[in-house]
Protein backbone atom coordinates (compact mmCIF):
# COMPACT_ATOMS: atom_id res chain seq x y z
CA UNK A 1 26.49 -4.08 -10.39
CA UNK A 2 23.59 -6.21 -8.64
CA UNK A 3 21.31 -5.16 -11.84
CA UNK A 4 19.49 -7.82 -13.99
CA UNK A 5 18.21 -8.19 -17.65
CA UNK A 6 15.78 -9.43 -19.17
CA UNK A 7 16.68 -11.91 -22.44
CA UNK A 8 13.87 -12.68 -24.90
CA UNK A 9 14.37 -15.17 -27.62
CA UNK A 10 13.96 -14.40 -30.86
CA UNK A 11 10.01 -14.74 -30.46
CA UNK A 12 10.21 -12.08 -28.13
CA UNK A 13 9.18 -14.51 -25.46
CA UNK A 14 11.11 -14.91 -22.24
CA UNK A 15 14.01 -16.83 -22.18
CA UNK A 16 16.13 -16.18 -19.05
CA UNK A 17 17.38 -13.15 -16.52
CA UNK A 18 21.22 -12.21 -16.85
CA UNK A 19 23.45 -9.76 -15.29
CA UNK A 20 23.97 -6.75 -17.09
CA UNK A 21 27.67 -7.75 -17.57
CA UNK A 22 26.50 -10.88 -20.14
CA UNK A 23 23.64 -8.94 -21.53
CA UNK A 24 26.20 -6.33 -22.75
CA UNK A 25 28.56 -8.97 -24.07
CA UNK A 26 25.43 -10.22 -25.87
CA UNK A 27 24.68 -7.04 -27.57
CA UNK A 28 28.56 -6.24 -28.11
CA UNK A 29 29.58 -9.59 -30.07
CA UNK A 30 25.91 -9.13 -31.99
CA UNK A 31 24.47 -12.23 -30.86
CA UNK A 32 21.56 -10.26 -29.43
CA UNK A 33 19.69 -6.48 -30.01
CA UNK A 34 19.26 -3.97 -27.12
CA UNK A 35 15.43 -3.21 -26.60
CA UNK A 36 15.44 -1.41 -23.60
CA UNK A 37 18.18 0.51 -22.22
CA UNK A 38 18.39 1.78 -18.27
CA UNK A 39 17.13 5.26 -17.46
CA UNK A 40 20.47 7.44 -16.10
CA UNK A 41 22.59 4.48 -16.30
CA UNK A 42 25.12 3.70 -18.79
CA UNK A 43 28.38 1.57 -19.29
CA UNK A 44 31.77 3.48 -19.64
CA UNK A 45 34.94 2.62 -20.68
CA UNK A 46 37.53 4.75 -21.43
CA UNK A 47 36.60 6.16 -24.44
CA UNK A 48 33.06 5.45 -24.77
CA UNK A 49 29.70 4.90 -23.47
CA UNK A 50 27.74 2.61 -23.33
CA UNK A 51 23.63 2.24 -22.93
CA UNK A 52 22.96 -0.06 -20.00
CA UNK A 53 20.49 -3.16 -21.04
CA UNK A 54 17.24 -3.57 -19.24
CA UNK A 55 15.83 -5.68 -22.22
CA UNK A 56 17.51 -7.57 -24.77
CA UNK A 57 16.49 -9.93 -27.47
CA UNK A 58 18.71 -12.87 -28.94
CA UNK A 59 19.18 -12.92 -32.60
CA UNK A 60 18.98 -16.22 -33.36
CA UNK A 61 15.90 -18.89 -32.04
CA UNK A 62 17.17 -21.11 -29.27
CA UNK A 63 15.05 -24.17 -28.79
CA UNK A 64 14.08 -24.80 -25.06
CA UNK A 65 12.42 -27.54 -23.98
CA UNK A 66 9.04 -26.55 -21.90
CA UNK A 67 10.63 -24.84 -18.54
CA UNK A 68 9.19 -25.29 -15.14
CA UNK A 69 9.76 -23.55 -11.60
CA UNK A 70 11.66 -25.57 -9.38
CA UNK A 71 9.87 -27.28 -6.27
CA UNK A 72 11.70 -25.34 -3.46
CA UNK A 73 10.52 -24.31 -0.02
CA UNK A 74 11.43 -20.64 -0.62
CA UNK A 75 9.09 -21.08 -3.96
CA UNK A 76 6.21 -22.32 -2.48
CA UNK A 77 6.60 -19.35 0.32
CA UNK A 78 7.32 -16.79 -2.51
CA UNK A 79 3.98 -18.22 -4.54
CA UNK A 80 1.53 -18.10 -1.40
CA UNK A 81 3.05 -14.81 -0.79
CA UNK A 82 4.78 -15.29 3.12
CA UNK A 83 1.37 -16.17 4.48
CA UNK A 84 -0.21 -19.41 5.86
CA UNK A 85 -2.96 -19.98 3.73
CA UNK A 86 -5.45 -21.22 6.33
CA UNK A 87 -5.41 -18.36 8.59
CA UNK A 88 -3.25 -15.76 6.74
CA UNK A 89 -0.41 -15.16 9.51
CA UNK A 90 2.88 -14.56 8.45
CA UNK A 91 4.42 -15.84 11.41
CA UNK A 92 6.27 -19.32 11.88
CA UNK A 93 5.82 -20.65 8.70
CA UNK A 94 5.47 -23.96 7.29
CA UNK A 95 5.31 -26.71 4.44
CA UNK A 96 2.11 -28.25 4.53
CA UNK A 97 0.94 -31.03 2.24
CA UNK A 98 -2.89 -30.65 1.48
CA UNK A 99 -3.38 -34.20 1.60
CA UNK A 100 -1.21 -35.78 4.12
CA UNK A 101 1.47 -38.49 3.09
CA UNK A 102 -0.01 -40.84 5.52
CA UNK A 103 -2.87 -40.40 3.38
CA UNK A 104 -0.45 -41.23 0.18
CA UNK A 105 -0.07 -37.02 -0.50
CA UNK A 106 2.89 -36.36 -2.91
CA UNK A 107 5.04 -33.19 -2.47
CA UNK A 108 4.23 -31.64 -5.31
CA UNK A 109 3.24 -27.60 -6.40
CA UNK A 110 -0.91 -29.07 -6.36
CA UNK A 111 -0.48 -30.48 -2.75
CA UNK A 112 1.68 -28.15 -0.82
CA UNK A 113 1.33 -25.16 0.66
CA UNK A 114 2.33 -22.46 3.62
CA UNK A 115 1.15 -22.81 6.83
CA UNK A 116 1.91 -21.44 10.04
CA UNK A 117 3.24 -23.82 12.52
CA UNK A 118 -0.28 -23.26 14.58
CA UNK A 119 -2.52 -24.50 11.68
CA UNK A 120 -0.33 -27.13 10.29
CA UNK A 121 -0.59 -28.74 14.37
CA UNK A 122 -4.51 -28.15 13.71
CA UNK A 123 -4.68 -29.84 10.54
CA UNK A 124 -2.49 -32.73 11.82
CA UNK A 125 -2.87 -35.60 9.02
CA UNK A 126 -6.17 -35.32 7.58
CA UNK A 127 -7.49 -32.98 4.62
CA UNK A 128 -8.27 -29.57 5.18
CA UNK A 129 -11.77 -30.51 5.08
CA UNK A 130 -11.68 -33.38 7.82
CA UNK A 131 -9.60 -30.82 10.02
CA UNK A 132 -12.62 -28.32 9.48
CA UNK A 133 -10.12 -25.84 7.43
CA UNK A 134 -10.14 -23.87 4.19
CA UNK A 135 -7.47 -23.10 2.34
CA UNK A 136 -7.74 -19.10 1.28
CA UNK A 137 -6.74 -20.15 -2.29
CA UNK A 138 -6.26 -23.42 -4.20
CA UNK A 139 -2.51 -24.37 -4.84
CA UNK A 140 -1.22 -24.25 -8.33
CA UNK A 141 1.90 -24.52 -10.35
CA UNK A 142 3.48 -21.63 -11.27
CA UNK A 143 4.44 -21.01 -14.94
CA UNK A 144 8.34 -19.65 -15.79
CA UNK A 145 6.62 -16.18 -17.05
CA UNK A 146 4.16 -16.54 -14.31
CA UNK A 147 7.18 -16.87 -11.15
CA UNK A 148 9.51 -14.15 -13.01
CA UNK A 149 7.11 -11.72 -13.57
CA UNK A 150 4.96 -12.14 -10.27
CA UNK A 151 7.14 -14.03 -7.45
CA UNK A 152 11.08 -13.74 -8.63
CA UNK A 153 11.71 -10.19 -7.19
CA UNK A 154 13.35 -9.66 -10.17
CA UNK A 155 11.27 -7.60 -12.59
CA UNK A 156 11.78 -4.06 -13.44
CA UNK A 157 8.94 -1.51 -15.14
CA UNK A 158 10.57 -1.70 -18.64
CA UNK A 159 10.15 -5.82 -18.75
CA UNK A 160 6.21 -5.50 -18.12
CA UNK A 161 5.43 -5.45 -21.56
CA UNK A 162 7.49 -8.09 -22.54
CA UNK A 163 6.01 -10.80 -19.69
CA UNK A 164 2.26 -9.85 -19.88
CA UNK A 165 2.18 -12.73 -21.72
């Protein structure tokens, strides 16, 4: 089963994405309540059947501290959506940092984005502006309900209430 589930804390806010296999264990040993169940899916043993989870929600609060994206190269693709944001090809695609570290630029989620291996040349180390660039959109860190709903790949119909948030 390559299916996923969404967990909510007790707050009904998002807390994580399991497998369907944990989820179930979860509802099974009561330590969480089935919200949502799979449309023409279910778990079977052999005498019984199961609902499959598309949404659970843990019974008990668990305390998180504040949870970020991680700074990857396949997350600042996934946020700019596969496209250099100078130009908009999706072709040979880069890291770019905004403001070059020559120029003391940090690699951070504010000061990186895609670029295609063309514009990134272009730009060379100055600023977009001193290279006579724009970027199509300003770069911006992603929130955890943000990247799962939007950039994970993850999210299913029946979770869209539950991260409009």
């Amino acid at each position: 089963m390559k299916k996923h589930v969404l967990v909510l804390n007790q707050d009904y806010s998002p807390f994580t994405v399991c497998t369907v296999e944990r989820a179930f264990l979860l509802v099974f040993l009561q330590k969480a309540e089935l919200l949502t169940a799979c449309l023409n899916h279910s778990l079977r043993t052999v005498s019984k059947t199961y609902p499959m989870p598309s949404v659970v929600r843990l019974n008990n609060f668990i305390h998180l501290p504040y949870r970020g994206v991680v700074l990857t190269r396949q997350n600042i693709f996934k946020r700019d959506g596969h496209s250099c944001q100078y130009c908009g090809s999706g072709k040979e695609l880069t890291l770019d940092h905004v403001v070059p570290k020559s120029q003391k630029g940090k690699s951070t989620w504010k000061n990186l984005v895609t670029a295609c291996k063309r514009c990134n040349a272009r730009k060379g180390n100055y600023t977009p502006q001193q290279a006579g660039l724009a970027l199509a959109r300003e770069p911006y860190k992603p929130s955890f309900i943000l990247f799962l709903r939007d950039y994970s790949g993850l999210t299913r119909e029946e979770w869209k209430p539950f991260l409009s948030s």
